[in-house]
C-alpha atoms as a PDB file:
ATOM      1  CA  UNK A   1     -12.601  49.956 -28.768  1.00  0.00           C
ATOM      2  CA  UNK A   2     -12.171  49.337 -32.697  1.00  0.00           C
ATOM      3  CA  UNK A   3      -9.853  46.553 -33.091  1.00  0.00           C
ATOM      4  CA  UNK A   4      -6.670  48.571 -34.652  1.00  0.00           C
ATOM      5  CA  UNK A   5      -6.745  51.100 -31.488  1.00  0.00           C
ATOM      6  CA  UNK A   6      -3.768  50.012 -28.789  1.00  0.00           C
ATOM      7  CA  UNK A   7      -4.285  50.769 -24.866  1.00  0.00           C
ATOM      8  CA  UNK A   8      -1.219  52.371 -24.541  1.00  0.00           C
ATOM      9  CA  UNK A   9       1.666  53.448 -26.913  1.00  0.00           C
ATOM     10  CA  UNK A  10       3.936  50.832 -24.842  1.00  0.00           C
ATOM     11  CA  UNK A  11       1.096  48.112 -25.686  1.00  0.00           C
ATOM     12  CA  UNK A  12       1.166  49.324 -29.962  1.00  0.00           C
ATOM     13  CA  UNK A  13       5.110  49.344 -29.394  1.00  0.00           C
ATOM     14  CA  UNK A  14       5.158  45.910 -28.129  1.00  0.00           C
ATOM     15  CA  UNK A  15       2.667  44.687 -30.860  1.00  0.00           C
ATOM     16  CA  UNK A  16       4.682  46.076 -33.796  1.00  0.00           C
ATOM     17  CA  UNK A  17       7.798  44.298 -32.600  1.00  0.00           C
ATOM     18  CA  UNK A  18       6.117  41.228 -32.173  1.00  0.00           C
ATOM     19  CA  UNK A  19       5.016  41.743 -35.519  1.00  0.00           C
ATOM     20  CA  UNK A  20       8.366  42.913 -36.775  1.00  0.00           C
ATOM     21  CA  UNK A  21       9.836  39.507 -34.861  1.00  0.00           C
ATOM     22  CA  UNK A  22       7.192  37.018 -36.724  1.00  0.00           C
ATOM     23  CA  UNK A  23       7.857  37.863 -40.118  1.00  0.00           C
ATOM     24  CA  UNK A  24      11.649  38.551 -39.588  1.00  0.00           C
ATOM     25  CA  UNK A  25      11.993  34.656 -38.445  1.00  0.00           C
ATOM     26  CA  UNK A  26      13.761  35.617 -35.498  1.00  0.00           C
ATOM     27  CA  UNK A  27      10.789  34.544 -33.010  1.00  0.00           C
ATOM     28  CA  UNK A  28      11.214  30.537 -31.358  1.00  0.00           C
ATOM     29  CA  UNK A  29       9.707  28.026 -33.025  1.00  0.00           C
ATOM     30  CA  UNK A  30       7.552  25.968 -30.319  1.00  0.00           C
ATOM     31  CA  UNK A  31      10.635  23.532 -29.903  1.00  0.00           C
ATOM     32  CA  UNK A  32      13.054  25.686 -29.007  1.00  0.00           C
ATOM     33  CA  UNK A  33      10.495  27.611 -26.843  1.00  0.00           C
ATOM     34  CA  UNK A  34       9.548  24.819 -25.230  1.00  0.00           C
ATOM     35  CA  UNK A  35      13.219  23.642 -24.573  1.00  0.00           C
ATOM     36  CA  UNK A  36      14.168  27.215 -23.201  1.00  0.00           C
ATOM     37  CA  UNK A  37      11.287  26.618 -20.715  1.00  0.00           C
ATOM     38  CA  UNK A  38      12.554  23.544 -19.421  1.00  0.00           C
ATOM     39  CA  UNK A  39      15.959  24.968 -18.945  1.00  0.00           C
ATOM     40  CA  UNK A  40      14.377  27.570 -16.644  1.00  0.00           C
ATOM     41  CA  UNK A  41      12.375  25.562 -14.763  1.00  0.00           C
ATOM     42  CA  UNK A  42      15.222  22.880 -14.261  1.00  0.00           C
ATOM     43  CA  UNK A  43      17.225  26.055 -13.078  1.00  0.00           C
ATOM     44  CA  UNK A  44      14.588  27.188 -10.474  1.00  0.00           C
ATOM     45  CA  UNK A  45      13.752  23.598  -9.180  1.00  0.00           C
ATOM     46  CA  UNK A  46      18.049  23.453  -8.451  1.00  0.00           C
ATOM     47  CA  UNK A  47      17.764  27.256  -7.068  1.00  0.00           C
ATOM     48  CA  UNK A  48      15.268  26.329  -4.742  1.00  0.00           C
ATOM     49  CA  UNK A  49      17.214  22.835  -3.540  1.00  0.00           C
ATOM     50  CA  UNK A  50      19.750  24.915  -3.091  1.00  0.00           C
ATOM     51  CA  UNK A  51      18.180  27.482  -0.818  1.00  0.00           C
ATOM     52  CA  UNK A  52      16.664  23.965   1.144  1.00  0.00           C
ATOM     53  CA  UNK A  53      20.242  23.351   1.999  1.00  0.00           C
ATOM     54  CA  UNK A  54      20.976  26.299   3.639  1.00  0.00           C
END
């Protein structure tokens, strides 16, 4: 497969607005990424005491 060709136009679609996201600025720096993904996992580890309880 030649490196421009996409499996799927869902797969090309999804590339192009990653693209579209990068050079816009609108994509999370790794801070706020990584801060997002310590929110959710604080929220699943209080989900699942939660459920315990019960």
């Amino acid at each position: 497969m030649k490196e421009k060709e996409k499996c799927s136009p869902c797969e090309a679609n999804f590339e192009r607005n990653i693209h579209h996201l990068v050079k816009e600025g609108e994509a999370p720096t790794s801070k706020q990424r990584h801060e997002k993904q310590e929110e959710v996992k604080a929220a699943f580890a209080e989900a699942a005491r939660e459920k315990e309880k019960k």
